[in-house]
Protein backbone atom coordinates (compact mmCIF):
# COMPACT_ATOMS: atom_id res chain seq x y z
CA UNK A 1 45.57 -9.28 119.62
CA UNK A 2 45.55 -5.63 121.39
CA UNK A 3 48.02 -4.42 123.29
CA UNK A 4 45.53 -2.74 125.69
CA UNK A 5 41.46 -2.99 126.13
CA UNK A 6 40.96 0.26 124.92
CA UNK A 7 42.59 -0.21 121.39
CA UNK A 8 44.89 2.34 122.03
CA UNK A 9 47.07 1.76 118.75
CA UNK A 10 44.56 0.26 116.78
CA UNK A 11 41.82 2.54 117.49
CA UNK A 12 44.17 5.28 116.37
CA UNK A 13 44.84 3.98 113.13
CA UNK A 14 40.56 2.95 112.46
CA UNK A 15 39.74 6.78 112.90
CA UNK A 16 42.93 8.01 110.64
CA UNK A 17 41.62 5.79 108.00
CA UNK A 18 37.84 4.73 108.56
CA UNK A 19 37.10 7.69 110.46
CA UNK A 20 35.46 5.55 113.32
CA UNK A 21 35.91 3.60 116.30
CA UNK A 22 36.32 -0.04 115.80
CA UNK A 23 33.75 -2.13 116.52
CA UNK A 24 36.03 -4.69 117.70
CA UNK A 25 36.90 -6.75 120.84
CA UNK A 26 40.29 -8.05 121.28
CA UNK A 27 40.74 -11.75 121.78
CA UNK A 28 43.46 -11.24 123.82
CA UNK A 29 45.38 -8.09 125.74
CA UNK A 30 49.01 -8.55 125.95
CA UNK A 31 50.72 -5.08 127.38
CA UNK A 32 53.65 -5.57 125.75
CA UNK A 33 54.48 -4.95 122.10
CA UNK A 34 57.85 -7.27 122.03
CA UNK A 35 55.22 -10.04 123.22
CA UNK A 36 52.58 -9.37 121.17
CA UNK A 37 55.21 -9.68 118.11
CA UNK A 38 56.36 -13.12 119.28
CA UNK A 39 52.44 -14.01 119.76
CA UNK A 40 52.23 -13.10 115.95
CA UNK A 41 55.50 -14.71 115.31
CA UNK A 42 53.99 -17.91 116.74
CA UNK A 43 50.54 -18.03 114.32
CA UNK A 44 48.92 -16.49 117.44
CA UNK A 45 46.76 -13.57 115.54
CA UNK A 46 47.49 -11.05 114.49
CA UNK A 47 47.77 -7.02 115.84
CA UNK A 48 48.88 -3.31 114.68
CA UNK A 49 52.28 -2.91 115.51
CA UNK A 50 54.86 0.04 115.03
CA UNK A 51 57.20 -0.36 111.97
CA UNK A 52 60.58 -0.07 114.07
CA UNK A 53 59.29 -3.38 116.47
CA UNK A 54 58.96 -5.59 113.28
CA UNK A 55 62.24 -4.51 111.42
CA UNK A 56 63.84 -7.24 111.88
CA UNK A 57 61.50 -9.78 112.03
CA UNK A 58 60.19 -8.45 108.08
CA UNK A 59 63.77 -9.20 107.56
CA UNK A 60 63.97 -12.42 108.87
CA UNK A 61 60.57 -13.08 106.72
CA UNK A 62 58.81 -14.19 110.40
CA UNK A 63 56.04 -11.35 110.12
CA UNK A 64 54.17 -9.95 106.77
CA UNK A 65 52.60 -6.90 106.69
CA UNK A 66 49.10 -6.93 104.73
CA UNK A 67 47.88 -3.33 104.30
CA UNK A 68 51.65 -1.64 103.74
CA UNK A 69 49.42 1.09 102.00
CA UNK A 70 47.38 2.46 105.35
CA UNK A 71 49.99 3.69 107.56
CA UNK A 72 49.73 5.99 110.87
CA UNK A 73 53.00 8.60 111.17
CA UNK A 74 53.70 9.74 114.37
CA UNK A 75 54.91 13.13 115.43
CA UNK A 76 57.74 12.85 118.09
CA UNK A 77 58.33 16.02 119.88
CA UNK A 78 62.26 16.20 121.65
CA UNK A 79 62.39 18.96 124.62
CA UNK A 80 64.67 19.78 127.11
CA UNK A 81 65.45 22.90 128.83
CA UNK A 82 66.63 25.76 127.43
CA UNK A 83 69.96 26.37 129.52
CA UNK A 84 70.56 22.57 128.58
CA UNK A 85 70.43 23.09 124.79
CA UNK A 86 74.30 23.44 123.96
CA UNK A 87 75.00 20.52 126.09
CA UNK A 88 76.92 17.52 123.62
CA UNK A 89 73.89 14.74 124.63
CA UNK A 90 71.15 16.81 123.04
CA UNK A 91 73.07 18.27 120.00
CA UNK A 92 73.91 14.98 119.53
CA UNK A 93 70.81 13.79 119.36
CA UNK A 94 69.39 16.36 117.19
CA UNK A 95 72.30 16.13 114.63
CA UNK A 96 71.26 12.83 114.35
CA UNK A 97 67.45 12.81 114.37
CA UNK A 98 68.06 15.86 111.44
CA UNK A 99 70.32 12.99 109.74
CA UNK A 100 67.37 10.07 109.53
CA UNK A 101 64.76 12.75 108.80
CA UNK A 102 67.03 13.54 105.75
CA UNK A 103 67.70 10.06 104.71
CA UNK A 104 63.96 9.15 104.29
């Protein structure tokens, strides 16, 4: 199960850790994550999904993951103009993304 025909997440993680495309073809394209989670929820397939989309359901025991070992980080960038930079939103928002980053 992809979320889109060109393998966009798991064609990212093949070349991190194979260092090539995948020679796969999904069975079926479902552009959306959420619904490609319930797919796997329901013995549908099974798909690459982002860590923070399963949380609960590895909780909940619904979803396993096999290969806990290969992982893909992303780097999220946060921007905003300059003149905006002491406004309470965004230093609330970095105090807090500087929090998590600490607490992992």
């Amino acid at each position: 199960m992809s979320y889109g025909l060109e393998l966009p997440i798991i064609r990212r993680f093949w070349r991190q850790h194979f260092k090539k495309r995948p020679e796969i073809q999904p069975h079926h394209v479902i552009p959306n994550l959420q619904t490609v989670l319930k797919a796997i929820q329901h013995h549908m397939g099974i798909s690459l999904l982002p860590r923070y989309l399963i949380q609960e359901a590895l909780h909940e025991k619904k979803v396993k993951i096999e290969l806990e070992h290969l992982e893909v980080k992303n780097q999220i960038f946060l921007a905003y103009k300059l003149k905006h930079r002491d406004h309470p939103v965004i230093q609330k928002t970095i105090r807090s993304l500087k929090k998590e980053e600490v607490e992992k």
